[in-house]
C-alpha atoms as a PDB file:
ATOM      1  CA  UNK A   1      -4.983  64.827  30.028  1.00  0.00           C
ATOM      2  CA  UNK A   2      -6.267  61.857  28.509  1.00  0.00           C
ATOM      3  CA  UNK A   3      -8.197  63.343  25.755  1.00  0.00           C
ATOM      4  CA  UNK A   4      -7.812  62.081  22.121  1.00  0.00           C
ATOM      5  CA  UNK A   5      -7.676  64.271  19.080  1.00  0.00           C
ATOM      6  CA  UNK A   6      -8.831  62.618  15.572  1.00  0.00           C
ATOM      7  CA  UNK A   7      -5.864  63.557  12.694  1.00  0.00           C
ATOM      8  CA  UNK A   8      -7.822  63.944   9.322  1.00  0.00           C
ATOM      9  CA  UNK A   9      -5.560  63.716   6.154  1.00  0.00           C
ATOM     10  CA  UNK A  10      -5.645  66.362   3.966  1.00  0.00           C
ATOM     11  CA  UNK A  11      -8.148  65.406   1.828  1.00  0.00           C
ATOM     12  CA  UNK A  12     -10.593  65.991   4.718  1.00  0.00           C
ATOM     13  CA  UNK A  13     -10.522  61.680   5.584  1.00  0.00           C
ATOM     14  CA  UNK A  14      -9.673  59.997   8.676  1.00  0.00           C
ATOM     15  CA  UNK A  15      -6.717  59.133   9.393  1.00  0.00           C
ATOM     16  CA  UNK A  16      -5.831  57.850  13.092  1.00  0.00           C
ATOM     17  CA  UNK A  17      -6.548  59.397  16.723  1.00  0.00           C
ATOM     18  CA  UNK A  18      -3.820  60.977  18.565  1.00  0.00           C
ATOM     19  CA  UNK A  19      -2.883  62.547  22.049  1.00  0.00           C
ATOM     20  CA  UNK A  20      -3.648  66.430  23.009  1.00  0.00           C
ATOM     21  CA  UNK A  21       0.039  67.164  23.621  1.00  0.00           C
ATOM     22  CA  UNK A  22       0.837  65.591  19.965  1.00  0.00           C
ATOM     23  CA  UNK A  23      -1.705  67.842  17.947  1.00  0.00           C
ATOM     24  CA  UNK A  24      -1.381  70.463  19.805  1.00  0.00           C
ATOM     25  CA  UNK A  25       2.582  70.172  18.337  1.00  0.00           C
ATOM     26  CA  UNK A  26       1.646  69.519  15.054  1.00  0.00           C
ATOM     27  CA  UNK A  27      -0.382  72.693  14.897  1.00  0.00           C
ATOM     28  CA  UNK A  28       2.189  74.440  17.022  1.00  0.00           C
ATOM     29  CA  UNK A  29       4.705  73.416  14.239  1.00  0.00           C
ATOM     30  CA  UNK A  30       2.497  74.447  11.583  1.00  0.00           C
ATOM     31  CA  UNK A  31       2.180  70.622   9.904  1.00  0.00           C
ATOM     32  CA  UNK A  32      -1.598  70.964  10.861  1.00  0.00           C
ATOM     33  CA  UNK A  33      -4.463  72.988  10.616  1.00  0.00           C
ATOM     34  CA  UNK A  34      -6.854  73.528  13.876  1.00  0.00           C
ATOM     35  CA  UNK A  35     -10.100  72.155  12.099  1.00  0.00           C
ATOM     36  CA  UNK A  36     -12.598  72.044  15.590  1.00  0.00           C
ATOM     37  CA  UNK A  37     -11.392  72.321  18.863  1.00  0.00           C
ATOM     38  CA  UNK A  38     -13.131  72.233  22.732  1.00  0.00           C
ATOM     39  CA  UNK A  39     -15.695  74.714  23.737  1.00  0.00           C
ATOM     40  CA  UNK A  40     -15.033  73.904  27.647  1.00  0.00           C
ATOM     41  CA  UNK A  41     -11.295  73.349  28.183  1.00  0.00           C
ATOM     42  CA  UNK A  42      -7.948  75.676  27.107  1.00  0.00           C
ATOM     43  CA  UNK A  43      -3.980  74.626  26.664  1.00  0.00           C
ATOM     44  CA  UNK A  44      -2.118  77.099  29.232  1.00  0.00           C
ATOM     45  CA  UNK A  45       1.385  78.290  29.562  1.00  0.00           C
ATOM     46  CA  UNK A  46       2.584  80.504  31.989  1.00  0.00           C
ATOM     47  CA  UNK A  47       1.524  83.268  30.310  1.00  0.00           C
ATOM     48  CA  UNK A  48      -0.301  82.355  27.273  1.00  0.00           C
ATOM     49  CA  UNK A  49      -3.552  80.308  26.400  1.00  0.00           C
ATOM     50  CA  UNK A  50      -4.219  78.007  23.498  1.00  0.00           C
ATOM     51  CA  UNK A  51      -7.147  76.374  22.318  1.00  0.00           C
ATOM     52  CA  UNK A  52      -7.313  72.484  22.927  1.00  0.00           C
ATOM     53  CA  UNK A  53      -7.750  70.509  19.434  1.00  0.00           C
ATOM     54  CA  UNK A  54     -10.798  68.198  18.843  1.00  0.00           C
ATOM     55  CA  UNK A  55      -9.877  67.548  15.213  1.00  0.00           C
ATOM     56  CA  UNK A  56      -7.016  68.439  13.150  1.00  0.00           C
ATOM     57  CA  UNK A  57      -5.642  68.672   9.654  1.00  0.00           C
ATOM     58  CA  UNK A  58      -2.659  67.571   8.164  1.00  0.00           C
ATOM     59  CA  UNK A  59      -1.281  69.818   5.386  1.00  0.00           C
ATOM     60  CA  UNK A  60       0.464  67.070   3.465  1.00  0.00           C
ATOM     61  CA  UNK A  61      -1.702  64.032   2.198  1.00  0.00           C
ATOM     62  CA  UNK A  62      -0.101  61.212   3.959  1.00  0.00           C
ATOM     63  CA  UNK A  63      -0.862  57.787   2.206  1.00  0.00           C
ATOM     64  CA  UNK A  64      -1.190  54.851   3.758  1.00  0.00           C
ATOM     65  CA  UNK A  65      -0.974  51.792   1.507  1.00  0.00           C
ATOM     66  CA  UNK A  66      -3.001  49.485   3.895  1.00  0.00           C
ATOM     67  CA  UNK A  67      -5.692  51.130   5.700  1.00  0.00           C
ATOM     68  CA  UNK A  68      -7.851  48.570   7.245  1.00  0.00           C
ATOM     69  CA  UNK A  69      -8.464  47.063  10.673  1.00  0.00           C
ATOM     70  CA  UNK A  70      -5.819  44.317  11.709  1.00  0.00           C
ATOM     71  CA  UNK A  71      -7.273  40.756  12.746  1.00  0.00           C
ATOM     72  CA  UNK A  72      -6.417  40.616  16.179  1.00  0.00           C
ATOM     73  CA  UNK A  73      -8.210  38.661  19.488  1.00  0.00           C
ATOM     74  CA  UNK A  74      -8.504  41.721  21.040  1.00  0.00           C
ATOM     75  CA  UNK A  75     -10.312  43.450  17.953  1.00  0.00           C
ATOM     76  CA  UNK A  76     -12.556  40.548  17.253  1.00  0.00           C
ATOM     77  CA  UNK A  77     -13.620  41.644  21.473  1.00  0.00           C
ATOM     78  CA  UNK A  78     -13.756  44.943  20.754  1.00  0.00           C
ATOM     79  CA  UNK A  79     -16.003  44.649  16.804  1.00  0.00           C
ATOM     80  CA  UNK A  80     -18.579  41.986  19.588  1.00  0.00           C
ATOM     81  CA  UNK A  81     -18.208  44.466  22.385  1.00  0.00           C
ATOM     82  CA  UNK A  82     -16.597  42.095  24.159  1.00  0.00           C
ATOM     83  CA  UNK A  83     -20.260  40.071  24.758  1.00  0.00           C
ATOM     84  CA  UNK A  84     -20.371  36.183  23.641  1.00  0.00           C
ATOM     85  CA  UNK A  85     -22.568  36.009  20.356  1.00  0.00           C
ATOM     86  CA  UNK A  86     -24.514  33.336  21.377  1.00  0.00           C
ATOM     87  CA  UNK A  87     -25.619  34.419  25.259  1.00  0.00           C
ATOM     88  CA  UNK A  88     -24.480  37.729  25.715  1.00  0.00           C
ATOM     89  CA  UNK A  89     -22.070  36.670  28.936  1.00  0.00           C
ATOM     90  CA  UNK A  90     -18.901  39.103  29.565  1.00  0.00           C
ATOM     91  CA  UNK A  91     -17.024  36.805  31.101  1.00  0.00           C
ATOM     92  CA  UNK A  92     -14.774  33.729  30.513  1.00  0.00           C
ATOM     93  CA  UNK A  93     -14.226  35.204  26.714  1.00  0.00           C
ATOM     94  CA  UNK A  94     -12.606  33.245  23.680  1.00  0.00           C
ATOM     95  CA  UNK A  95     -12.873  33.515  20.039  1.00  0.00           C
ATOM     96  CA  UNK A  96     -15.018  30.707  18.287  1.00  0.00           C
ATOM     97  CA  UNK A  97     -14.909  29.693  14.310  1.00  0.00           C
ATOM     98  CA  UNK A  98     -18.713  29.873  13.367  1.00  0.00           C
ATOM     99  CA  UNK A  99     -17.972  27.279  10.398  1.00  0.00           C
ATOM    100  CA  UNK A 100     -15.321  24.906  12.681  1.00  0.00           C
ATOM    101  CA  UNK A 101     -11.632  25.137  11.130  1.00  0.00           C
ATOM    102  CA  UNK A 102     -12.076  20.909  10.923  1.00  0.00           C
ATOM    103  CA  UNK A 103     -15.112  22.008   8.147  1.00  0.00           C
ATOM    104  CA  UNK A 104     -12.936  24.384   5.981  1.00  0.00           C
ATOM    105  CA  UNK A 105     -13.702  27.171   8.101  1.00  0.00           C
ATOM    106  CA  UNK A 106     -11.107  30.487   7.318  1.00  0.00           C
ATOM    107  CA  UNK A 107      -9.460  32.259  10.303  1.00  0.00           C
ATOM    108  CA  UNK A 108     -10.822  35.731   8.903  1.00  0.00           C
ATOM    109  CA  UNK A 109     -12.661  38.171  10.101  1.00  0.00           C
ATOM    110  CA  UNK A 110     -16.539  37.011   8.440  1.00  0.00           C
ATOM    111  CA  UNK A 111     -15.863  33.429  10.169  1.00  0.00           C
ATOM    112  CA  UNK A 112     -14.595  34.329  13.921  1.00  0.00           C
ATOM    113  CA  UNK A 113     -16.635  35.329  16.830  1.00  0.00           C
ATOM    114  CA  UNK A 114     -16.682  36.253  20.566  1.00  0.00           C
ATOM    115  CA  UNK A 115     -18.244  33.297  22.770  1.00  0.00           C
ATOM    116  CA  UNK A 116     -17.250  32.540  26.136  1.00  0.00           C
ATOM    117  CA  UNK A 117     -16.191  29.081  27.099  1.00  0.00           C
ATOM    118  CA  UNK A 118     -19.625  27.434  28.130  1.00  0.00           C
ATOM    119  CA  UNK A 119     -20.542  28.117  24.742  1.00  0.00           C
ATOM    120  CA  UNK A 120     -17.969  27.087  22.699  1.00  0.00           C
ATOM    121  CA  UNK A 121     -18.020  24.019  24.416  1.00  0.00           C
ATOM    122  CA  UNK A 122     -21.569  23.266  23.793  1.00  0.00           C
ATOM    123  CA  UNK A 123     -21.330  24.438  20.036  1.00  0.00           C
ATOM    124  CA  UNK A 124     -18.301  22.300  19.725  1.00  0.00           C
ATOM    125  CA  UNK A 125     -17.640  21.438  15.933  1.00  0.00           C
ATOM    126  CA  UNK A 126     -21.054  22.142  14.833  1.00  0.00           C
ATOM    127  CA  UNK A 127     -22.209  24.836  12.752  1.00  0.00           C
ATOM    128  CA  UNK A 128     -24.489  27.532  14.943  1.00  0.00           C
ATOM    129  CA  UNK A 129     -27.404  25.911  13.150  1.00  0.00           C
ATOM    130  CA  UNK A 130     -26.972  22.643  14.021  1.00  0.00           C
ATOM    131  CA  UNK A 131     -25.994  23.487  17.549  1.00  0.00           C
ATOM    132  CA  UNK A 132     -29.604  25.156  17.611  1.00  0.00           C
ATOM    133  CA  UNK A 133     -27.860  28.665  19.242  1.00  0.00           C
ATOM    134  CA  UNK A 134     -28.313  31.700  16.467  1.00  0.00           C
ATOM    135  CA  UNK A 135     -25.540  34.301  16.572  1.00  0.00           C
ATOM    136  CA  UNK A 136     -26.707  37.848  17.874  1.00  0.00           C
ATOM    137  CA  UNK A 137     -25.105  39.637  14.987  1.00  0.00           C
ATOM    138  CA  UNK A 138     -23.665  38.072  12.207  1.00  0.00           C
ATOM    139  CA  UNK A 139     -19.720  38.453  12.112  1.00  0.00           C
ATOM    140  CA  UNK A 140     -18.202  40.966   9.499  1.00  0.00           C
ATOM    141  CA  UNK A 141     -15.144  42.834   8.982  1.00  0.00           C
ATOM    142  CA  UNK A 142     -14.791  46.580  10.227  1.00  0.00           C
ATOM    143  CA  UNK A 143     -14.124  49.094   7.922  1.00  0.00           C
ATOM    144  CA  UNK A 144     -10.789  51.389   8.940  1.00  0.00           C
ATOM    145  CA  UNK A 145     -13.327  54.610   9.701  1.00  0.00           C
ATOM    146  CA  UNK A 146     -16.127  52.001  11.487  1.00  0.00           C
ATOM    147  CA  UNK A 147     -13.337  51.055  13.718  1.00  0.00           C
ATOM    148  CA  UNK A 148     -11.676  54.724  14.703  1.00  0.00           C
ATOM    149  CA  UNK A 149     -15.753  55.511  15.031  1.00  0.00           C
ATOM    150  CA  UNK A 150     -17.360  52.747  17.108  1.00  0.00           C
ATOM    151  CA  UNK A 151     -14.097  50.706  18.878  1.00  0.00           C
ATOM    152  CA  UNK A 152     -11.536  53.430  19.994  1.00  0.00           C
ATOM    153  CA  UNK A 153     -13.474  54.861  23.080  1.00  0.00           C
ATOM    154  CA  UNK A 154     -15.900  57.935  23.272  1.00  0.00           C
ATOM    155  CA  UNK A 155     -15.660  60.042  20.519  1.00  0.00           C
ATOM    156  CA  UNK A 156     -16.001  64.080  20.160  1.00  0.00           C
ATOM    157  CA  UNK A 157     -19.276  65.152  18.791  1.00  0.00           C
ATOM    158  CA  UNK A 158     -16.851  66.998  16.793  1.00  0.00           C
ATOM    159  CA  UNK A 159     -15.892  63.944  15.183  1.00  0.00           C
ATOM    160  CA  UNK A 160     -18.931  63.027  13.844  1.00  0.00           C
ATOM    161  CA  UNK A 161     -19.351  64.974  10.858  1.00  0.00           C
ATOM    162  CA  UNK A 162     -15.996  62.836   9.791  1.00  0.00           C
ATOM    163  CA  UNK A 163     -16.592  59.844  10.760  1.00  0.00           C
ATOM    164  CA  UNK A 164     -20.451  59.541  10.816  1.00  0.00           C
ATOM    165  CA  UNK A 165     -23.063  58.335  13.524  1.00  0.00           C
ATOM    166  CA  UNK A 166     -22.055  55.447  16.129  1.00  0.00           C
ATOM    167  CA  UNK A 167     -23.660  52.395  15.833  1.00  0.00           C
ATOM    168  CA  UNK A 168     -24.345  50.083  18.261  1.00  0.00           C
ATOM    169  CA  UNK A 169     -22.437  46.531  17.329  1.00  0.00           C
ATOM    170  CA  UNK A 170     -24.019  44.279  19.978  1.00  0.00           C
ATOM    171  CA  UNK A 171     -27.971  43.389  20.050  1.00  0.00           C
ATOM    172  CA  UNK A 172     -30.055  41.988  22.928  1.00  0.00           C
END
Protein backbone atom coordinates (compact mmCIF):
# COMPACT_ATOMS: atom_id res chain seq x y z
CA UNK A 1 0.00 0.00 0.00
CA UNK A 2 2.08 2.67 -1.15
CA UNK A 3 -0.46 5.26 -1.70
CA UNK A 4 -0.03 8.83 -0.28
CA UNK A 5 -2.76 10.87 1.29
CA UNK A 6 -2.34 14.89 1.18
CA UNK A 7 -3.11 16.35 5.09
CA UNK A 8 -4.79 19.85 4.54
CA UNK A 9 -4.72 22.13 7.70
CA UNK A 10 -7.73 23.32 8.85
CA UNK A 11 -8.00 26.28 7.14
CA UNK A 12 -8.51 24.19 3.97
CA UNK A 13 -4.26 24.72 2.99
CA UNK A 14 -1.73 22.19 2.39
CA UNK A 15 0.02 20.95 4.71
CA UNK A 16 2.33 17.74 4.00
CA UNK A 17 1.54 14.18 2.32
CA UNK A 18 1.22 11.24 4.45
CA UNK A 19 0.81 7.32 4.36
CA UNK A 20 -2.79 5.47 3.98
CA UNK A 21 -2.36 3.63 7.28
CA UNK A 22 -1.54 7.19 9.03
CA UNK A 23 -4.79 9.06 7.79
CA UNK A 24 -6.72 6.47 7.89
CA UNK A 25 -5.74 6.74 12.00
CA UNK A 26 -6.15 10.19 12.18
CA UNK A 27 -9.69 9.94 10.92
CA UNK A 28 -10.15 6.73 12.83
CA UNK A 29 -9.18 8.84 15.95
CA UNK A 30 -11.35 11.56 15.04
CA UNK A 31 -8.25 14.36 14.68
CA UNK A 32 -9.35 14.48 10.93
CA UNK A 33 -12.05 14.91 8.72
CA UNK A 34 -12.43 12.48 5.47
CA UNK A 35 -12.42 15.46 2.87
CA UNK A 36 -12.15 13.05 -0.67
CA UNK A 37 -11.33 9.65 -0.67
CA UNK A 38 -10.79 6.68 -3.65
CA UNK A 39 -13.56 5.74 -5.94
CA UNK A 40 -11.70 2.26 -6.85
CA UNK A 41 -10.07 0.86 -3.70
CA UNK A 42 -11.62 0.15 0.16
CA UNK A 43 -9.69 -0.27 3.79
CA UNK A 44 -10.91 -3.90 5.02
CA UNK A 45 -11.02 -5.59 8.33
CA UNK A 46 -12.20 -8.82 8.96
CA UNK A 47 -15.46 -7.84 9.05
CA UNK A 48 -15.81 -4.28 8.28
CA UNK A 49 -14.95 -1.92 5.25
CA UNK A 50 -13.66 1.62 5.26
CA UNK A 51 -13.18 4.04 2.71
CA UNK A 52 -9.45 4.74 1.67
CA UNK A 53 -8.53 8.64 2.17
CA UNK A 54 -7.32 10.77 -0.83
CA UNK A 55 -7.32 14.00 1.19
CA UNK A 56 -7.88 14.76 4.70
CA UNK A 57 -8.55 17.46 7.24
CA UNK A 58 -7.09 18.28 10.32
CA UNK A 59 -9.48 19.70 12.95
CA UNK A 60 -6.89 21.79 14.77
CA UNK A 61 -4.92 24.50 12.70
CA UNK A 62 -1.45 23.32 13.07
CA UNK A 63 1.14 26.18 12.40
CA UNK A 64 4.17 25.78 11.05
CA UNK A 65 6.56 28.70 11.52
CA UNK A 66 8.74 27.84 8.41
CA UNK A 67 6.91 26.48 5.58
CA UNK A 68 9.10 26.49 2.61
CA UNK A 69 11.15 24.03 0.58
CA UNK A 70 14.66 23.18 2.18
CA UNK A 71 17.85 23.76 -0.13
CA UNK A 72 19.02 20.45 -0.58
CA UNK A 73 21.15 18.57 -3.73
CA UNK A 74 18.57 16.31 -4.03
CA UNK A 75 15.75 19.09 -4.30
CA UNK A 76 17.71 21.27 -6.62
CA UNK A 77 17.40 17.42 -8.90
CA UNK A 78 14.10 17.09 -8.20
CA UNK A 79 12.86 21.41 -8.93
CA UNK A 80 15.32 20.46 -12.74
CA UNK A 81 13.76 17.05 -12.96
CA UNK A 82 16.82 15.71 -12.51
CA UNK A 83 17.88 16.86 -16.44
CA UNK A 84 21.23 19.10 -16.81
CA UNK A 85 20.04 22.77 -17.70
CA UNK A 86 22.27 23.23 -20.31
CA UNK A 87 21.87 19.70 -22.51
CA UNK A 88 19.18 17.94 -21.06
CA UNK A 89 21.57 14.65 -20.16
CA UNK A 90 20.28 12.41 -17.05
CA UNK A 91 23.28 11.18 -16.26
CA UNK A 92 26.62 12.01 -14.51
CA UNK A 93 24.49 14.84 -12.41
CA UNK A 94 26.04 17.72 -10.18
CA UNK A 95 24.86 21.02 -9.10
CA UNK A 96 26.51 24.09 -10.93
CA UNK A 97 26.55 27.98 -9.60
CA UNK A 98 25.16 29.88 -12.74
CA UNK A 99 27.08 33.15 -11.46
CA UNK A 100 30.54 31.05 -10.23
CA UNK A 101 30.93 31.32 -6.25
CA UNK A 102 34.72 32.94 -7.31
CA UNK A 103 32.24 35.99 -8.93
CA UNK A 104 30.08 36.59 -5.76
CA UNK A 105 27.77 34.03 -6.74
CA UNK A 106 25.17 32.96 -3.51
CA UNK A 107 24.65 29.23 -2.74
CA UNK A 108 20.71 29.82 -2.90
CA UNK A 109 18.23 28.52 -4.60
CA UNK A 110 17.90 31.50 -7.78
CA UNK A 111 21.83 30.85 -8.38
CA UNK A 112 22.21 26.81 -8.38
CA UNK A 113 21.42 24.45 -11.12
CA UNK A 114 21.42 20.80 -12.32
CA UNK A 115 24.29 20.17 -15.04
CA UNK A 116 26.05 17.06 -15.44
CA UNK A 117 29.79 16.95 -15.40
CA UNK A 118 30.66 17.52 -19.21
CA UNK A 119 28.99 20.65 -18.74
CA UNK A 120 30.15 22.07 -15.83
CA UNK A 121 33.41 21.48 -17.00
CA UNK A 122 33.03 23.31 -20.18
CA UNK A 123 31.12 26.28 -18.43
CA UNK A 124 33.84 26.34 -15.90
CA UNK A 125 33.93 29.85 -14.10
CA UNK A 126 32.11 31.62 -16.74
CA UNK A 127 28.80 33.01 -16.60
CA UNK A 128 26.19 30.85 -19.01
CA UNK A 129 26.52 33.82 -21.34
CA UNK A 130 29.89 33.91 -21.81
CA UNK A 131 30.19 30.17 -22.01
CA UNK A 132 27.69 30.65 -25.06
CA UNK A 133 25.25 27.58 -23.43
CA UNK A 134 21.64 29.29 -22.35
CA UNK A 135 19.96 27.58 -19.39
CA UNK A 136 16.64 25.65 -20.32
CA UNK A 137 14.71 27.24 -17.52
CA UNK A 138 15.91 29.83 -15.48
CA UNK A 139 16.57 28.65 -11.75
CA UNK A 140 14.01 29.80 -9.01
CA UNK A 141 12.95 28.81 -5.69
CA UNK A 142 9.83 26.42 -5.16
CA UNK A 143 7.11 27.54 -3.31
CA UNK A 144 6.09 24.94 -0.20
CA UNK A 145 2.58 23.99 -2.25
CA UNK A 146 4.70 23.99 -5.91
CA UNK A 147 6.85 21.45 -4.29
CA UNK A 148 4.08 18.94 -2.48
CA UNK A 149 2.35 19.58 -6.21
CA UNK A 150 5.00 19.02 -8.90
CA UNK A 151 8.18 17.11 -6.87
CA UNK A 152 6.57 14.51 -4.44
CA UNK A 153 5.45 11.83 -7.07
CA UNK A 154 1.98 11.41 -8.84
CA UNK A 155 -0.58 13.19 -7.29
CA UNK A 156 -4.53 12.36 -6.78
CA UNK A 157 -6.72 14.22 -9.13
CA UNK A 158 -8.27 14.76 -5.88
CA UNK A 159 -5.54 16.88 -4.95
CA UNK A 160 -5.80 19.26 -7.43
CA UNK A 161 -8.44 21.48 -6.43
CA UNK A 162 -5.80 22.14 -3.33
CA UNK A 163 -2.93 22.36 -4.74
CA UNK A 164 -3.65 23.52 -8.36
CA UNK A 165 -2.58 22.20 -11.92
CA UNK A 166 1.00 20.44 -12.41
CA UNK A 167 3.36 22.11 -14.30
CA UNK A 168 5.91 20.83 -16.19
CA UNK A 169 9.52 22.22 -14.71
CA UNK A 170 11.83 20.97 -17.49
CA UNK A 171 11.64 22.33 -21.30
CA UNK A 172 13.07 20.76 -24.47
Amino acid sequence: MGRKVLVLNQDYSALTICSVPKAFLLVFLRKADLVAESATEQLRSVSQSFPMPSVIRLHRYVYLPYKGVMLSRQNVFRRDSGHCQYCGRTEDLTLDHVTPKSRGGKTSWDNLTTACRKCNSRKGDLTPEEAKMPLKVKPYKPSFVMFLRDFSGSIEESWIQFLGKKEKAYVE
